[in-house]
Protein backbone atom coordinates (compact mmCIF):
# COMPACT_ATOMS: atom_id res chain seq x y z
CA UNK A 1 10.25 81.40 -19.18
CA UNK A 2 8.85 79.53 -16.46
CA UNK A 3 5.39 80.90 -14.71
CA UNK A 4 5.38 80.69 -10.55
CA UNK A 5 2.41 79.65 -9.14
CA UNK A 6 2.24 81.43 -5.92
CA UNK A 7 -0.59 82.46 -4.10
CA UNK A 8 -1.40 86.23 -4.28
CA UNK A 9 -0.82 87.85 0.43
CA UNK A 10 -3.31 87.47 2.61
CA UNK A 11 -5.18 90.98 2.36
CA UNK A 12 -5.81 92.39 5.66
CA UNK A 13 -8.74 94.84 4.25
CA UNK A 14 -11.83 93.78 2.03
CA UNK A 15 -14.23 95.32 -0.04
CA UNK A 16 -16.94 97.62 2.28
CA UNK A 17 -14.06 98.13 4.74
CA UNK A 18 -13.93 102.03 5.19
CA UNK A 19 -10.13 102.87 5.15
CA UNK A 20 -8.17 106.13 5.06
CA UNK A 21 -5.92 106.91 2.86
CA UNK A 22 -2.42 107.63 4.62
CA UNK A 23 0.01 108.71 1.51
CA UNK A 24 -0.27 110.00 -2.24
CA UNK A 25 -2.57 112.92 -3.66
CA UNK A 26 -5.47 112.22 -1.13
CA UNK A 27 -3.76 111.70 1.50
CA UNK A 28 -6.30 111.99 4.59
CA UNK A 29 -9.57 111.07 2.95
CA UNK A 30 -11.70 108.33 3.88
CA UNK A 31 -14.05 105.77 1.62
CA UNK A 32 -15.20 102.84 1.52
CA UNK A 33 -13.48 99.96 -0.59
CA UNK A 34 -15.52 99.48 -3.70
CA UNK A 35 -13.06 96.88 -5.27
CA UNK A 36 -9.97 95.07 -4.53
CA UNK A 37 -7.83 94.33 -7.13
CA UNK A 38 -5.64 91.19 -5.75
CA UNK A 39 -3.08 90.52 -8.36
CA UNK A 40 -1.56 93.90 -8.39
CA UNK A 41 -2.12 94.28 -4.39
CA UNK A 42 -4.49 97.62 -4.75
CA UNK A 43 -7.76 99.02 -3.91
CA UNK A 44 -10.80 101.38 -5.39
CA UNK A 45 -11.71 103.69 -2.64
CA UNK A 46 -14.80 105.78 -2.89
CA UNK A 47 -14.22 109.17 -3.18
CA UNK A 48 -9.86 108.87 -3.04
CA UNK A 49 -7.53 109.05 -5.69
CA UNK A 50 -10.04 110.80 -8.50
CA UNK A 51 -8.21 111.24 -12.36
CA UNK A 52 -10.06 112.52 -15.66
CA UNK A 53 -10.99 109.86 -17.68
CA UNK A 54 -11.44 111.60 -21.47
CA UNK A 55 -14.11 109.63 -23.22
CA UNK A 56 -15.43 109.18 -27.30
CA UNK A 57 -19.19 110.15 -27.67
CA UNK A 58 -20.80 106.94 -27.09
CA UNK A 59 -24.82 105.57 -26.59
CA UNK A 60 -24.25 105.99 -22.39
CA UNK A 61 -22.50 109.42 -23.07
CA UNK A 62 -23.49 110.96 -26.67
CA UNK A 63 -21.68 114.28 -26.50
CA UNK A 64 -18.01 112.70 -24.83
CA UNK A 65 -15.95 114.60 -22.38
CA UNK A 66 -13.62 113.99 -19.75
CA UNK A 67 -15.45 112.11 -16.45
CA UNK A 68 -14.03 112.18 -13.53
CA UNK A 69 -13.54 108.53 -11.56
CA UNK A 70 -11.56 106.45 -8.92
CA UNK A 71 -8.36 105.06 -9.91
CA UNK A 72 -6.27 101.85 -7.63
CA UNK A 73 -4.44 103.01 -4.61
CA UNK A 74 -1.83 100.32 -3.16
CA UNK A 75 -3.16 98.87 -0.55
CA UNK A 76 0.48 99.78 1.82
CA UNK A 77 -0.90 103.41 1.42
CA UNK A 78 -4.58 102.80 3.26
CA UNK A 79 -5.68 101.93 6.89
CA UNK A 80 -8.92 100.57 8.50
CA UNK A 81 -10.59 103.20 10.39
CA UNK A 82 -11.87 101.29 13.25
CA UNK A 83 -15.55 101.80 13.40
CA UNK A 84 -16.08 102.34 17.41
CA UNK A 85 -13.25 104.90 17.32
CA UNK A 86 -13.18 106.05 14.41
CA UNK A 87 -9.11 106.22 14.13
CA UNK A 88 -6.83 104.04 11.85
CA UNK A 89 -5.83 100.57 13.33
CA UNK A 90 -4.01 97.78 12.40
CA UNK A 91 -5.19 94.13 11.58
CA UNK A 92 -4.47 91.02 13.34
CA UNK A 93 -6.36 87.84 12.96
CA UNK A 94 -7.22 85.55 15.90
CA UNK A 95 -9.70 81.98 16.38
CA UNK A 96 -13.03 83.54 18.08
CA UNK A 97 -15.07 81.34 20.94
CA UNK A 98 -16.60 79.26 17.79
CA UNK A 99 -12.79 78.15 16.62
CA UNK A 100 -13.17 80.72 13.63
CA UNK A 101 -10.61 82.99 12.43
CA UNK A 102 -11.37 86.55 12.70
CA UNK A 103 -9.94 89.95 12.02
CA UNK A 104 -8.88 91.86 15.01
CA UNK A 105 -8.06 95.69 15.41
CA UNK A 106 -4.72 95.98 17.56
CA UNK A 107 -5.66 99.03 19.23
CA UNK A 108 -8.58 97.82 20.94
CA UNK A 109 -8.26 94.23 20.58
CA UNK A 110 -12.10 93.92 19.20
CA UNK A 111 -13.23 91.71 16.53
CA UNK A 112 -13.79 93.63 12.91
CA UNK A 113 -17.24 92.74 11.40
């Protein structure tokens, strides 16, 4: 069996983007992106999308027991929350005044730091 080698999409959200989440379990929360997982398209939000992890005794954790911690969301179920409005946006990208290529909210049309 042959292998591709394709390039993994163009993400339109990175890491220490806050995003809301807009389907699943917690749908309606917000976090920041801790990690972005780019192979498998999906995200670590802080705070979204929490399972029970149930661990052995080990020399972080002698006594064991279940911990509770972020699990991937697909990146299709969040949206940047636009920091001047505070409301979910889409992304566009666009050359700035210095030729670079920035991110863009299409609501307001402003650049995304």
């Amino acid at each position: 069996m042959e292998k591709k080698n394709t390039k993994p999409a163009k993400l339109k959200i990175r890491k220490g983007d806050l995003v809301k989440v807009m389907a699943g379990d917690s749908k309606g929360s917000q976090g920041k992106i801790v990690e972005i997982i780019i192979d498998k398209n999906r995200a670590i939000v802080e705070g979204a999308n929490m399972v029970s992890k149930h661990t052995k005794p080990n020399a972080a954790n002698p006594n064991g027991g279940i911990l509770k911690q972020e699990a991937a969301i697909h990146i299709s179920n969040l949206a940047l929350v636009e920091p001047s409005t505070g409301k979910t946006t889409r992304v566009g990208r666009k050359l700035n005044d210095a030729g670079k290529l920035v991110r863009v909210s299409k609501k307001s049309g402003e650049e995304i730091k």
